[in-house]
PDB file of N, CA and C in Angstrom:
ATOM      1  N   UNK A   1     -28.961 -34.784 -41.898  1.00  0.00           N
ATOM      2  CA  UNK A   1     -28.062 -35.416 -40.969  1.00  0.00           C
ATOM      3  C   UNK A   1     -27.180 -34.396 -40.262  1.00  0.00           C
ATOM      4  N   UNK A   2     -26.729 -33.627 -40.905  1.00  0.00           N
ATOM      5  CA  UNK A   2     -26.164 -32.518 -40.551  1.00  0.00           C
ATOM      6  C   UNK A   2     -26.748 -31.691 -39.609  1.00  0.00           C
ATOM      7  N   UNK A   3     -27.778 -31.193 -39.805  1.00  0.00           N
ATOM      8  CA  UNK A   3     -28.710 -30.730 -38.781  1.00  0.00           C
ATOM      9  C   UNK A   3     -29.004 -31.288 -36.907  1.00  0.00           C
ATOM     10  N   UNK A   4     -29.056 -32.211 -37.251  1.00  0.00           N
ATOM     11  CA  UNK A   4     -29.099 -33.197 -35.943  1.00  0.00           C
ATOM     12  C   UNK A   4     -27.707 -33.194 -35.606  1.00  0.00           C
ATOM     13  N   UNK A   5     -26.873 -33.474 -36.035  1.00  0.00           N
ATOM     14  CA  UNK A   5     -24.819 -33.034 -35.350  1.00  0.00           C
ATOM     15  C   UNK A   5     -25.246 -31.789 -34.882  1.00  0.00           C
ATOM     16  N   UNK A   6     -25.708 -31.109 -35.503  1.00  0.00           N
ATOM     17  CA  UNK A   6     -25.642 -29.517 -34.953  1.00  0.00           C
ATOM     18  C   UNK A   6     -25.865 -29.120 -33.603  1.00  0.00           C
ATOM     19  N   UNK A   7     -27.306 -29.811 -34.069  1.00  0.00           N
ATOM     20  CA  UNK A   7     -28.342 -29.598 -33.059  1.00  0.00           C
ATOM     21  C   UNK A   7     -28.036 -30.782 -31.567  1.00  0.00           C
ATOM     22  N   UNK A   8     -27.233 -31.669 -32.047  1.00  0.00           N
ATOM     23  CA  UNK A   8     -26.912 -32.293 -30.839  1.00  0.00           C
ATOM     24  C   UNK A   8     -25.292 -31.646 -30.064  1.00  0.00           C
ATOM     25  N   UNK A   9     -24.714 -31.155 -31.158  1.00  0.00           N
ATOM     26  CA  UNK A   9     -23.420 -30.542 -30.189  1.00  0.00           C
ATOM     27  C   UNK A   9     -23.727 -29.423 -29.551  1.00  0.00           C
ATOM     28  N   UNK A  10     -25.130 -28.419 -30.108  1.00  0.00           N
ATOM     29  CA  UNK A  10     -25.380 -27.670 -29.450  1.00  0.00           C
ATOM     30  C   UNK A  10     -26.322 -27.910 -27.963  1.00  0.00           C
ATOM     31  N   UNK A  11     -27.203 -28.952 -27.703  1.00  0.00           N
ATOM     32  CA  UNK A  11     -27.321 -29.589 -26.536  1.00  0.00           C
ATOM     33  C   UNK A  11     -26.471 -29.943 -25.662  1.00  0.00           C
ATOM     34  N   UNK A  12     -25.383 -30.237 -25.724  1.00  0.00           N
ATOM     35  CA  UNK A  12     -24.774 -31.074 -25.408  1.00  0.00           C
ATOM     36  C   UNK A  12     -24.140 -29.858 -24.739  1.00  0.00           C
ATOM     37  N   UNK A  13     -23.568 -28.780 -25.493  1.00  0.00           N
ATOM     38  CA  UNK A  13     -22.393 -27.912 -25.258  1.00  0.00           C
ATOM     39  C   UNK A  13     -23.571 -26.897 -23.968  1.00  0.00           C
ATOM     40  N   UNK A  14     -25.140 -26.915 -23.892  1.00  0.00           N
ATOM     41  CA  UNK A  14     -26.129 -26.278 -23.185  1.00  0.00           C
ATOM     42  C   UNK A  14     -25.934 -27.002 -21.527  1.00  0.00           C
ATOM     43  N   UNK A  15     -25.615 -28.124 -21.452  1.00  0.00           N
ATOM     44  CA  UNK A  15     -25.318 -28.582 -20.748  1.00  0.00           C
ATOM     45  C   UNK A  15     -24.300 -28.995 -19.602  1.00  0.00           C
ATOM     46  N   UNK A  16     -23.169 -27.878 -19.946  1.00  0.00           N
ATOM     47  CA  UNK A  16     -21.780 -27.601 -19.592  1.00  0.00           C
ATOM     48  C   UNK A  16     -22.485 -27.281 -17.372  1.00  0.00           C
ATOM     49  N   UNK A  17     -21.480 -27.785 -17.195  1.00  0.00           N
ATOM     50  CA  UNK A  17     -21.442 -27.169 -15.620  1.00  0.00           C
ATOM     51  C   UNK A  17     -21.267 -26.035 -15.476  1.00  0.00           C
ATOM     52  N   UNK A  18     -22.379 -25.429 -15.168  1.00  0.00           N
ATOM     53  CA  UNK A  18     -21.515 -23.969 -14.303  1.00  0.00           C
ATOM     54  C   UNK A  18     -20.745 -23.722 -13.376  1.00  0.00           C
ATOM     55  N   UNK A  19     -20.637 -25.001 -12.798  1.00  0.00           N
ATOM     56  CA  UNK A  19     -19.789 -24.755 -11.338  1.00  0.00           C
ATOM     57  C   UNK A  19     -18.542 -24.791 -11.681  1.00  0.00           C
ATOM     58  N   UNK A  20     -18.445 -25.863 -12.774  1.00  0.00           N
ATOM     59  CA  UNK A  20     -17.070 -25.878 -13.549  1.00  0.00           C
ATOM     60  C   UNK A  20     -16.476 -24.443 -13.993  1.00  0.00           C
ATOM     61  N   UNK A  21     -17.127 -23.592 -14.794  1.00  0.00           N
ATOM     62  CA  UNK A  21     -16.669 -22.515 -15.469  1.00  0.00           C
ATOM     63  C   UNK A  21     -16.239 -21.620 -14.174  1.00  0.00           C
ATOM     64  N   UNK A  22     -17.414 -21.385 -13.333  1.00  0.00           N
ATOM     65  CA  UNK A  22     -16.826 -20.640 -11.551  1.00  0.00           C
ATOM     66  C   UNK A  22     -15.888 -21.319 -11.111  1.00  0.00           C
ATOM     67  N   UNK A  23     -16.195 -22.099 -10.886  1.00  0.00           N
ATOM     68  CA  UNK A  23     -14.592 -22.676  -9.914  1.00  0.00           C
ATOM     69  C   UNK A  23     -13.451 -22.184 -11.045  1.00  0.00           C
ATOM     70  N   UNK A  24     -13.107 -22.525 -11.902  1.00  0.00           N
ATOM     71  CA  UNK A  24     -11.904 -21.885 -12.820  1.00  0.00           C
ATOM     72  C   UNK A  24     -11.469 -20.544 -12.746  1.00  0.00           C
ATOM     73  N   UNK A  25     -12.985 -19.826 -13.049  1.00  0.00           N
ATOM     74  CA  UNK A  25     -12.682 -19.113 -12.925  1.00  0.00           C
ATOM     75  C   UNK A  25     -12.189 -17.705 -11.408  1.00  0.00           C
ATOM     76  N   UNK A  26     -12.689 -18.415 -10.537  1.00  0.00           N
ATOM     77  CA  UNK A  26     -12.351 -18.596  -9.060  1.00  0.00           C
ATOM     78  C   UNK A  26     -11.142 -18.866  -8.978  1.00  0.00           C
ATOM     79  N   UNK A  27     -10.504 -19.702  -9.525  1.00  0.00           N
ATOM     80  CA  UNK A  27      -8.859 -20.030  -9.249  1.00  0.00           C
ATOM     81  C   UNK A  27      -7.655 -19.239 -10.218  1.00  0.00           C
ATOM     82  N   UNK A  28      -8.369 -18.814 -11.499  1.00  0.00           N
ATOM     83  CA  UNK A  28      -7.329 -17.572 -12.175  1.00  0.00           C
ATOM     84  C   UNK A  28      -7.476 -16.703 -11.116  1.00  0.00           C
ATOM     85  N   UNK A  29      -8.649 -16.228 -10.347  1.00  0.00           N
ATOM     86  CA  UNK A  29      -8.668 -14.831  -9.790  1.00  0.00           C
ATOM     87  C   UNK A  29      -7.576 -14.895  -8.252  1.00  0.00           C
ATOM     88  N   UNK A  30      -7.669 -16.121  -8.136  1.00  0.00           N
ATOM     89  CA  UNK A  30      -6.647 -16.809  -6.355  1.00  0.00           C
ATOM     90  C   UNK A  30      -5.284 -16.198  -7.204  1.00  0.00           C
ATOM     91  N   UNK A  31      -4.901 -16.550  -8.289  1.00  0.00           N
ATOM     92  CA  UNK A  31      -3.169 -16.792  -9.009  1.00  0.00           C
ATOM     93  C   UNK A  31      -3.374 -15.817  -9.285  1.00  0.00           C
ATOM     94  N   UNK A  32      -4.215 -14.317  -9.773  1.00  0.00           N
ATOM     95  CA  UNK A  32      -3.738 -13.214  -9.986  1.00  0.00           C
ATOM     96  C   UNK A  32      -3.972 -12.449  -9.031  1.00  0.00           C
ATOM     97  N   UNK A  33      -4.389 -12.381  -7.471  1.00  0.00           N
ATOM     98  CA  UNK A  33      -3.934 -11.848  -6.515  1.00  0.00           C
ATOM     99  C   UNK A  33      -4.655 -10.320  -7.241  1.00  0.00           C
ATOM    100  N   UNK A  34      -6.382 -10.355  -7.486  1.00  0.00           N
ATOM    101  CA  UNK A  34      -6.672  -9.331  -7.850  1.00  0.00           C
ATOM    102  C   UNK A  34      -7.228  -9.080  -6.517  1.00  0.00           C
ATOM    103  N   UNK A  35      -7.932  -7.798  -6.344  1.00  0.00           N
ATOM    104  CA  UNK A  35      -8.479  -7.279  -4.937  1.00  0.00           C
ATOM    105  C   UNK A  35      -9.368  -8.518  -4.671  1.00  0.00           C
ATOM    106  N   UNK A  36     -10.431  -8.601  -4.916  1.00  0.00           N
ATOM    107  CA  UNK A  36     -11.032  -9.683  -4.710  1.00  0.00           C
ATOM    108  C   UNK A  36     -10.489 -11.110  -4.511  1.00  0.00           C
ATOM    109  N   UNK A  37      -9.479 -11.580  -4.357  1.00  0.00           N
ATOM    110  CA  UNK A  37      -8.898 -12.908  -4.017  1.00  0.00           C
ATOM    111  C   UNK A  37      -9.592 -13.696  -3.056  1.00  0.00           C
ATOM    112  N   UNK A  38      -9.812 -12.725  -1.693  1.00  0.00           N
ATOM    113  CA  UNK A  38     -10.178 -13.191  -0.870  1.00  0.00           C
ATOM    114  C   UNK A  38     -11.537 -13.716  -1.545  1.00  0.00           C
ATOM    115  N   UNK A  39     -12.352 -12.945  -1.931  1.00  0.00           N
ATOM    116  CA  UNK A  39     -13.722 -13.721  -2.414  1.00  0.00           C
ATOM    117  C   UNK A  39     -13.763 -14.843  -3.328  1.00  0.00           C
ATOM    118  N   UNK A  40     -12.787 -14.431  -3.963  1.00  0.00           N
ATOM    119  CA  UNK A  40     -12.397 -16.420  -4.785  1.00  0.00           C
ATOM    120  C   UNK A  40     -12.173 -17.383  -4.450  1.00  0.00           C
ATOM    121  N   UNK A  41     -11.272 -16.906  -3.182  1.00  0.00           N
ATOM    122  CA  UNK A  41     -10.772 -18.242  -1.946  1.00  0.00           C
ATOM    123  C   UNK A  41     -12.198 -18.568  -1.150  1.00  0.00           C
ATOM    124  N   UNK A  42     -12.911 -17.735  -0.702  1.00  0.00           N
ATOM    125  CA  UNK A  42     -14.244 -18.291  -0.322  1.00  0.00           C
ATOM    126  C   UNK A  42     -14.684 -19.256  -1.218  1.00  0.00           C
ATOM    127  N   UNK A  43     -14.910 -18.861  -2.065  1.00  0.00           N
ATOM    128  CA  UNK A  43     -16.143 -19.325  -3.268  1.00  0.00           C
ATOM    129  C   UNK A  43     -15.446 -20.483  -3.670  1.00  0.00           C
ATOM    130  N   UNK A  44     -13.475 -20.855  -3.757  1.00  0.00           N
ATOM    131  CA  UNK A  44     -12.925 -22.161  -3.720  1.00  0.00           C
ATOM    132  C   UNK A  44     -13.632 -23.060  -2.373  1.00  0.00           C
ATOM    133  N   UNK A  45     -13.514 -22.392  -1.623  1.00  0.00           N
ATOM    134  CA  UNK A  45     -13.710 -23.003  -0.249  1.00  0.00           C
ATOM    135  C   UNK A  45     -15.237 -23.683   0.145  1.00  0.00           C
ATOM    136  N   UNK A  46     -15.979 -23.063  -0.767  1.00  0.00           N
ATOM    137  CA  UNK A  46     -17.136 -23.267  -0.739  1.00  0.00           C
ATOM    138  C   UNK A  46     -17.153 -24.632  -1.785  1.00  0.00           C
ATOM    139  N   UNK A  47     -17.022 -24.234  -2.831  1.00  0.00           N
ATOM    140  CA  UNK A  47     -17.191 -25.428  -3.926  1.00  0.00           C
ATOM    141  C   UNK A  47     -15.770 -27.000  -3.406  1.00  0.00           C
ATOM    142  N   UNK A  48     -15.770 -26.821  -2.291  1.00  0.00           N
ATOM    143  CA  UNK A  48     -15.178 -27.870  -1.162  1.00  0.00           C
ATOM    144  C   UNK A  48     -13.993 -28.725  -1.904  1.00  0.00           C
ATOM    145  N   UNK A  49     -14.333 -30.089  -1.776  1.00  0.00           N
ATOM    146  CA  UNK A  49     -13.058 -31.036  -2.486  1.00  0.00           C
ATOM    147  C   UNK A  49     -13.251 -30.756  -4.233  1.00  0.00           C
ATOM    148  N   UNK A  50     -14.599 -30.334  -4.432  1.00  0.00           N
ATOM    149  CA  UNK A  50     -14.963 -30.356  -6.307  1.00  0.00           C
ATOM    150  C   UNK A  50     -13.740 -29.389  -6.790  1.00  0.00           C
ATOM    151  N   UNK A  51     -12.613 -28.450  -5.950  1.00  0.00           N
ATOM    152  CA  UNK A  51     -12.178 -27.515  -6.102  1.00  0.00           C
ATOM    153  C   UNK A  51     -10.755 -27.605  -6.514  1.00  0.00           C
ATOM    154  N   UNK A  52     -10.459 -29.161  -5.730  1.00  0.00           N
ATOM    155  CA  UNK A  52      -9.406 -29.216  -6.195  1.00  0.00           C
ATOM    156  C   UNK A  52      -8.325 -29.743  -7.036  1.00  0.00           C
ATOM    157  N   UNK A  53      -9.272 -30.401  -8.295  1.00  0.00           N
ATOM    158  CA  UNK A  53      -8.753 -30.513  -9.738  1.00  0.00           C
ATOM    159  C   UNK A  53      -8.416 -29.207 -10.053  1.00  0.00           C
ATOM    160  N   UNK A  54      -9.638 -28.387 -10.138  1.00  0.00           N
ATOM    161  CA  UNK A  54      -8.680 -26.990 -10.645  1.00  0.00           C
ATOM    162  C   UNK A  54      -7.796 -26.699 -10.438  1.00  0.00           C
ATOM    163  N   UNK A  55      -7.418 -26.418  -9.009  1.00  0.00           N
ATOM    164  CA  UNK A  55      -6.556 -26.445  -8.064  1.00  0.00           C
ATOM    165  C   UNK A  55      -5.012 -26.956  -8.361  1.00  0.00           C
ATOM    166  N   UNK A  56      -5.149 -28.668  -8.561  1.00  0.00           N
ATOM    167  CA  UNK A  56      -4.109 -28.754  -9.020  1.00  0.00           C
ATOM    168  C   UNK A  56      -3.352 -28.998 -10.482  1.00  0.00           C
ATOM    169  N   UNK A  57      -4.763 -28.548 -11.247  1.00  0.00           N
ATOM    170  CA  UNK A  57      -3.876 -28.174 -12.628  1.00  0.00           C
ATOM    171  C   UNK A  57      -3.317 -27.107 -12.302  1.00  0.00           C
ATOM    172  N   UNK A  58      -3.980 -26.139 -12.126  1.00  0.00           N
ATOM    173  CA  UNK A  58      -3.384 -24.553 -12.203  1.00  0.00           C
ATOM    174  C   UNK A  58      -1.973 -24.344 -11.383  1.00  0.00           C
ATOM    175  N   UNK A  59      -1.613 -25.137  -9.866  1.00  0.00           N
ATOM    176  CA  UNK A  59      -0.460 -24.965  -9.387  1.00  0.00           C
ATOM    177  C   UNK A  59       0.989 -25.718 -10.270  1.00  0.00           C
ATOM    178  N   UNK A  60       0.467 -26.024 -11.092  1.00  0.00           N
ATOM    179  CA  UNK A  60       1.739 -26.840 -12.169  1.00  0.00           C
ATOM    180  C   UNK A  60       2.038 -25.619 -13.253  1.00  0.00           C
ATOM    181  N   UNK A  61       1.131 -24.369 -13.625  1.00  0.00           N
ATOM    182  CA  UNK A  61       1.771 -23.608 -14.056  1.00  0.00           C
ATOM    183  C   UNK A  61       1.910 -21.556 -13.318  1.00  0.00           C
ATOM    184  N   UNK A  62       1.120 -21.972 -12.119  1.00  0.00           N
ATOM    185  CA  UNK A  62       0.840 -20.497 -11.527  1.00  0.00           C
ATOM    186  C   UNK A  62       2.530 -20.452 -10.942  1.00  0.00           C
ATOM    187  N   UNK A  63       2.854 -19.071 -10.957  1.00  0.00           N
ATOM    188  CA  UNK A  63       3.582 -18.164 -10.275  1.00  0.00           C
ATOM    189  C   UNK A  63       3.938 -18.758  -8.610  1.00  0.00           C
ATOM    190  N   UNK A  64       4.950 -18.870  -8.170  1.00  0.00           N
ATOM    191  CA  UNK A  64       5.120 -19.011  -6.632  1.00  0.00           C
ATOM    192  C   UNK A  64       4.532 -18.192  -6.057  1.00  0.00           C
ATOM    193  N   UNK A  65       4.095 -16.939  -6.290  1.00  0.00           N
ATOM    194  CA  UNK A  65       2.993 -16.447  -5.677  1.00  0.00           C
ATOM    195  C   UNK A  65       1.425 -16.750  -5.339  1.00  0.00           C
ATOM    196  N   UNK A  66       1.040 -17.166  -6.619  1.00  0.00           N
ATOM    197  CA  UNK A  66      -0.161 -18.141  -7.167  1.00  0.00           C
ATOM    198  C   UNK A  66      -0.454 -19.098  -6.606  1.00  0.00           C
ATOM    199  N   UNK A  67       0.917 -19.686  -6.354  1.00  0.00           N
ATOM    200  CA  UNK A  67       0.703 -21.112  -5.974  1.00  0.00           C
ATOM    201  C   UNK A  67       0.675 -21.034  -4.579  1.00  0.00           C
ATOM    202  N   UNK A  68       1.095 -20.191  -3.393  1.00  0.00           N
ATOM    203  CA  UNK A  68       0.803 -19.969  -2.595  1.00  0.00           C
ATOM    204  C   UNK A  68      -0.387 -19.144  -1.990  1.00  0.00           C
ATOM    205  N   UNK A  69      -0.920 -18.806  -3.068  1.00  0.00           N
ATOM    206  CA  UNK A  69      -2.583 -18.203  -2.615  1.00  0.00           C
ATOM    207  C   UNK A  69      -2.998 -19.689  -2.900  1.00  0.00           C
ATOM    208  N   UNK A  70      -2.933 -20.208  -4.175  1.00  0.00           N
ATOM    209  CA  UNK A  70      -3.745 -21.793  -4.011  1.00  0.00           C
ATOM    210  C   UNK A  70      -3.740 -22.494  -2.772  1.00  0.00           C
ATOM    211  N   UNK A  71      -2.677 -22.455  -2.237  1.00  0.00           N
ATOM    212  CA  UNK A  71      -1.955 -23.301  -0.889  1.00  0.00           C
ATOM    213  C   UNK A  71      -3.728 -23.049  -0.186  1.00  0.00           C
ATOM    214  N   UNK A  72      -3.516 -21.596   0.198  1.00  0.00           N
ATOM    215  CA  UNK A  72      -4.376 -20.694   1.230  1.00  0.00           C
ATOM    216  C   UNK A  72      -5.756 -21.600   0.718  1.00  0.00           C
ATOM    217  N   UNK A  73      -5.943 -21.176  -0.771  1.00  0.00           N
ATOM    218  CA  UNK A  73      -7.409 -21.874  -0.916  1.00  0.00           C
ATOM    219  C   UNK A  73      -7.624 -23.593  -0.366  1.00  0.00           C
ATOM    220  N   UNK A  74      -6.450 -24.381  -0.314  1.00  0.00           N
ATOM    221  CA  UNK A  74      -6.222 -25.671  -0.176  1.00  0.00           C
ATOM    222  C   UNK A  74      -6.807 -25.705   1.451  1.00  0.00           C
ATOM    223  N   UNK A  75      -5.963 -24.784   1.977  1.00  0.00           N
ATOM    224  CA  UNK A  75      -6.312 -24.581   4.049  1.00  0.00           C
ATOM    225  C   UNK A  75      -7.370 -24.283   4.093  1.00  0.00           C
ATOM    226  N   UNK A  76      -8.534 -23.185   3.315  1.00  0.00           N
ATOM    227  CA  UNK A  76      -9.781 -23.147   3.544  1.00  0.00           C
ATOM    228  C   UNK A  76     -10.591 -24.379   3.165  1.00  0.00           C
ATOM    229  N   UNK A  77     -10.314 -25.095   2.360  1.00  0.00           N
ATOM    230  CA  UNK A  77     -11.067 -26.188   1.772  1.00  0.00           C
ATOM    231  C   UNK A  77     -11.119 -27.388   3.030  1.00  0.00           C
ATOM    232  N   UNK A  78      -9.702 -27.615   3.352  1.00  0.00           N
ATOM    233  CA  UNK A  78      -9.821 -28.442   4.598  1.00  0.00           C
ATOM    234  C   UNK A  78     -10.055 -29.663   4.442  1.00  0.00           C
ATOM    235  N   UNK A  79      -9.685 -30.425   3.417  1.00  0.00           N
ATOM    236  CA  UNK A  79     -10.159 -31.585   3.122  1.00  0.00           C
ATOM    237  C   UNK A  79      -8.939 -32.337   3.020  1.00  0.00           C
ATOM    238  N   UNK A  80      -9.060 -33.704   4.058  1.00  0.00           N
ATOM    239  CA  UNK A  80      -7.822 -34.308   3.984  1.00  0.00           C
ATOM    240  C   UNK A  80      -7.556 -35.309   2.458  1.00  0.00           C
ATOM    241  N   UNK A  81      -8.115 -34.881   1.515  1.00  0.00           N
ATOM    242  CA  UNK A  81      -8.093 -35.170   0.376  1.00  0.00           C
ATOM    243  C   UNK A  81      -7.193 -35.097  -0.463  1.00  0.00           C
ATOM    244  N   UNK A  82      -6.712 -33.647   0.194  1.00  0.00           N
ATOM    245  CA  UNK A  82      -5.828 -32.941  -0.675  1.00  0.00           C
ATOM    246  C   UNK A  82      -4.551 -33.494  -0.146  1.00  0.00           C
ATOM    247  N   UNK A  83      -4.239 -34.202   0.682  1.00  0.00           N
ATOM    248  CA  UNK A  83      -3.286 -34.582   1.237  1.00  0.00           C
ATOM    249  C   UNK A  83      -1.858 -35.086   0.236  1.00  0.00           C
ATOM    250  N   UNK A  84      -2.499 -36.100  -0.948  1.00  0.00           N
ATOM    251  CA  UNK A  84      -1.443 -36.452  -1.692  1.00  0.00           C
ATOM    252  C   UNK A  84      -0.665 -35.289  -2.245  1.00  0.00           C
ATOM    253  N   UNK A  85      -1.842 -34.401  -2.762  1.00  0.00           N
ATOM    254  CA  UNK A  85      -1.101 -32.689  -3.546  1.00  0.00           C
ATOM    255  C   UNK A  85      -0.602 -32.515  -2.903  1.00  0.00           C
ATOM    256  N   UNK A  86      -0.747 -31.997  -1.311  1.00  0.00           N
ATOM    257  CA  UNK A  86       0.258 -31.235  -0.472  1.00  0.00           C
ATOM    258  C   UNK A  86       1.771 -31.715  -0.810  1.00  0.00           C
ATOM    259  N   UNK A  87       1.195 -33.559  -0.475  1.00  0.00           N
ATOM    260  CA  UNK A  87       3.067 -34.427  -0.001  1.00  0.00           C
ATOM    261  C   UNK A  87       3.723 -34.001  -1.651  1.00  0.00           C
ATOM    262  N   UNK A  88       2.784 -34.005  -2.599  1.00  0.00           N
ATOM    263  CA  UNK A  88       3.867 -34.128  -3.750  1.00  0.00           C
ATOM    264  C   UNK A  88       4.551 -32.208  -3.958  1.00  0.00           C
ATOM    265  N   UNK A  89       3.621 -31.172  -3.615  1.00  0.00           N
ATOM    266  CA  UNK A  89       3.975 -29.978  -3.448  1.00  0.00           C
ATOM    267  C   UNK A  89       5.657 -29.914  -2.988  1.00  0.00           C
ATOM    268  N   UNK A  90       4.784 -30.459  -1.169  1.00  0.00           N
ATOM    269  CA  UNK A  90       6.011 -30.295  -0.616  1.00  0.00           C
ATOM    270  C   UNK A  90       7.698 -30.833  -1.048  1.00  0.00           C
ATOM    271  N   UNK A  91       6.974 -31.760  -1.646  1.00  0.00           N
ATOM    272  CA  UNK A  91       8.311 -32.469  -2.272  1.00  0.00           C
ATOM    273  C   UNK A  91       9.012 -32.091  -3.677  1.00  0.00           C
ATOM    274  N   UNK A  92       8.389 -31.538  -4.735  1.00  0.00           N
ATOM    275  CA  UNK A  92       8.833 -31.446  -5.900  1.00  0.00           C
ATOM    276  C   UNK A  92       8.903 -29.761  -6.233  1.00  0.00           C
ATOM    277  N   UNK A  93       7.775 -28.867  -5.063  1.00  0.00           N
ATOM    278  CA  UNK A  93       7.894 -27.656  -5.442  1.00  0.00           C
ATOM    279  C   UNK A  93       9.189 -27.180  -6.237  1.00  0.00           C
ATOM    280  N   UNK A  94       9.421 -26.019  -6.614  1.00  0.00           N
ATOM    281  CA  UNK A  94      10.598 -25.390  -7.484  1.00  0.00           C
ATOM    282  C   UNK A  94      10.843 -24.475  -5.981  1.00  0.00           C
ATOM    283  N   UNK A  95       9.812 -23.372  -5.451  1.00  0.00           N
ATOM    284  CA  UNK A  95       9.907 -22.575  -4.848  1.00  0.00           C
ATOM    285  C   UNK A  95      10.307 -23.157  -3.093  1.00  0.00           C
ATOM    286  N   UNK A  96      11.009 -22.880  -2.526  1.00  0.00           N
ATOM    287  CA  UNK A  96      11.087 -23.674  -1.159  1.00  0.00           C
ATOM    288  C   UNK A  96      10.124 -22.849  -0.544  1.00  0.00           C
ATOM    289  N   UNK A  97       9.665 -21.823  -0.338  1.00  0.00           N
ATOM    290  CA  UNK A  97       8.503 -20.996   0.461  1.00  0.00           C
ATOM    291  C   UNK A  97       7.070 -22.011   0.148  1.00  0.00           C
ATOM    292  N   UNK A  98       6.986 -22.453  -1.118  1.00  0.00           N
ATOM    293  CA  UNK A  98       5.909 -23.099  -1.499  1.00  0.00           C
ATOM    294  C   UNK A  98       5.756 -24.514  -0.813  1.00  0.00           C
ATOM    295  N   UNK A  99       7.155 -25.286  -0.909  1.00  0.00           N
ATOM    296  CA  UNK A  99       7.384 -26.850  -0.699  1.00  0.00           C
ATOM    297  C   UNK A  99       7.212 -26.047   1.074  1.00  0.00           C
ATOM    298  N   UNK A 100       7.812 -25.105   1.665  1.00  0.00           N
ATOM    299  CA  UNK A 100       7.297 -25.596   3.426  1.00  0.00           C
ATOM    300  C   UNK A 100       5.841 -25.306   3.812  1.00  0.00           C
ATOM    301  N   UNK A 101       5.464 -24.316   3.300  1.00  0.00           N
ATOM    302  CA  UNK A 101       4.087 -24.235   3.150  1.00  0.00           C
ATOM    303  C   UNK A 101       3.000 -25.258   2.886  1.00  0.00           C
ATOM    304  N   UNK A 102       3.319 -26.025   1.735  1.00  0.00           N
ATOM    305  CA  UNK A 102       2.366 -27.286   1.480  1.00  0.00           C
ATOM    306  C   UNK A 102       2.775 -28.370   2.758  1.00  0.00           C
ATOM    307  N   UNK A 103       3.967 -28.684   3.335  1.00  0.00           N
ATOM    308  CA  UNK A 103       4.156 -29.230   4.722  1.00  0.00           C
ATOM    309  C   UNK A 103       3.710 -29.194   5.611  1.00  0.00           C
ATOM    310  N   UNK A 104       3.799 -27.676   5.658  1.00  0.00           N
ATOM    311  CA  UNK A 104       3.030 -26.696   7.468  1.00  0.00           C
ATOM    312  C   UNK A 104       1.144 -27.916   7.540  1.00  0.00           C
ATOM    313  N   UNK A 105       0.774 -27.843   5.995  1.00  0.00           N
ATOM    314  CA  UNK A 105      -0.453 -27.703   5.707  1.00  0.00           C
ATOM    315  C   UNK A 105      -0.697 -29.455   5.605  1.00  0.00           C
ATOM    316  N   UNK A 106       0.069 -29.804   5.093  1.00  0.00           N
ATOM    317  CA  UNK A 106       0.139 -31.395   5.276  1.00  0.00           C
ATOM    318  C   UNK A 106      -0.016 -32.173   6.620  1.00  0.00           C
ATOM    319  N   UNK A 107       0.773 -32.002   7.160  1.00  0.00           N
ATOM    320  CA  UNK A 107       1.516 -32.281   8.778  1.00  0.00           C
ATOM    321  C   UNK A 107      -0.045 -32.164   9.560  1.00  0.00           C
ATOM    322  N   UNK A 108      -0.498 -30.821   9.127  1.00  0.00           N
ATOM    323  CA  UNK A 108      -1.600 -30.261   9.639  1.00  0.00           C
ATOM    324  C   UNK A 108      -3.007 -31.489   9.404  1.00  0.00           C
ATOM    325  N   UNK A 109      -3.109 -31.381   8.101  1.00  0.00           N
ATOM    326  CA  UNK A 109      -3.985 -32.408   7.388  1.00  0.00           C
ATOM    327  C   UNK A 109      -4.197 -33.758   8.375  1.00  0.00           C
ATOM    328  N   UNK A 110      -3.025 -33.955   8.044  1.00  0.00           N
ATOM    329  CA  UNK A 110      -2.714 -35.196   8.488  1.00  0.00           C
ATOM    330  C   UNK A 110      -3.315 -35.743  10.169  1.00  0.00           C
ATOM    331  N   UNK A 111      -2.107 -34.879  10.681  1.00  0.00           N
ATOM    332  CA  UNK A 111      -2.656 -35.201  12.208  1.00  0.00           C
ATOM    333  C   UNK A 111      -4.453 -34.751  12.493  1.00  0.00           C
ATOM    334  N   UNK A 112      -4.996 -33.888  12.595  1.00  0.00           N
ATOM    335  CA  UNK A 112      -6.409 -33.491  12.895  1.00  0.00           C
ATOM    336  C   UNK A 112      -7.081 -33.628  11.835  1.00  0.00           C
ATOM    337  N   UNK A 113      -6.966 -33.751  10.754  1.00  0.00           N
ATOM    338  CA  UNK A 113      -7.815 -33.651   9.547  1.00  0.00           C
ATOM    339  C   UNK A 113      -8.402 -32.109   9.319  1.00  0.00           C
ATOM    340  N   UNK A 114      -7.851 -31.567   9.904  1.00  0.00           N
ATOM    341  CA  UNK A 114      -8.098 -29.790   9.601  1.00  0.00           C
ATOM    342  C   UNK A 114      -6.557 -29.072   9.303  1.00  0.00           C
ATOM    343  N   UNK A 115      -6.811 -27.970   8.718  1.00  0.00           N
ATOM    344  CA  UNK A 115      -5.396 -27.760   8.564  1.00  0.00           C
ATOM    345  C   UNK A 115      -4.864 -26.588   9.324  1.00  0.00           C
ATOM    346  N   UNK A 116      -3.561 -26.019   9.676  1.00  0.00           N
ATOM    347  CA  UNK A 116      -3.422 -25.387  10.826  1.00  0.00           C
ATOM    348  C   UNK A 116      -3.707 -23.560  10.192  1.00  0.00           C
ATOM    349  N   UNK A 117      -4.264 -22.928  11.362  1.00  0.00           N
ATOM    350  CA  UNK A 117      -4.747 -21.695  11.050  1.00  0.00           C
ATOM    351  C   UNK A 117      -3.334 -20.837  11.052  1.00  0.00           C
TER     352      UNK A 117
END
């Protein structure tokens, strides 16, 4: 019996998303502002609205810096999806650079459904 638990958590665990583990790991690399950022923000931008659960777990504990590269990944993504995150950003941020930023990007959202360059 034991054997089969095994052998089924190990199926199971074979089966994990990869896109999941990239995108994550795509969004530590946005919040640590390593050389490569820019290529993380692509590769957010690419993996489209799927991007931004990560997204907004990670801005509840990244750096005001962090959280404003997320912003950036949010403007490449372009999805008026993100719209509620922005309004609650803009509104509850800690950082005010962060709360006008998620605005600029809201406002943006909002009216064209693209966000402003």
């Amino acid at each position: 019996m034991r054997a089969y638990l095994l052998l089924g958590l190990v199926v199971l665990s074979a089966c994990e998303d990869q896109n999941e583990t990239l995108c994550r790991r795509a969004v530590r690399e946005v919040i640590q502002g390593k050389t490569n950022q820019r290529l993380a923000i692509k590769a957010l931008a690419d993996f489209g609205v799927y991007a931004l659960v990560d997204i907004e777990q990670e801005l509840q504990v990244a750096p005001a810096s962090g959280r404003l590269r997320l912003l950036e990944a949010i403007e490449r993504i372009g999805d008026p999806r993100a719209l509620p995150l922005l309004q609650h950003i803009a509104q509850y941020d800690s950082a005010k650079l962060v709360r006008e930023r998620a605005q600029r990007l809201a406002i943006a959202l909002a009216a064209t459904g693209k966000p402003a360059s």
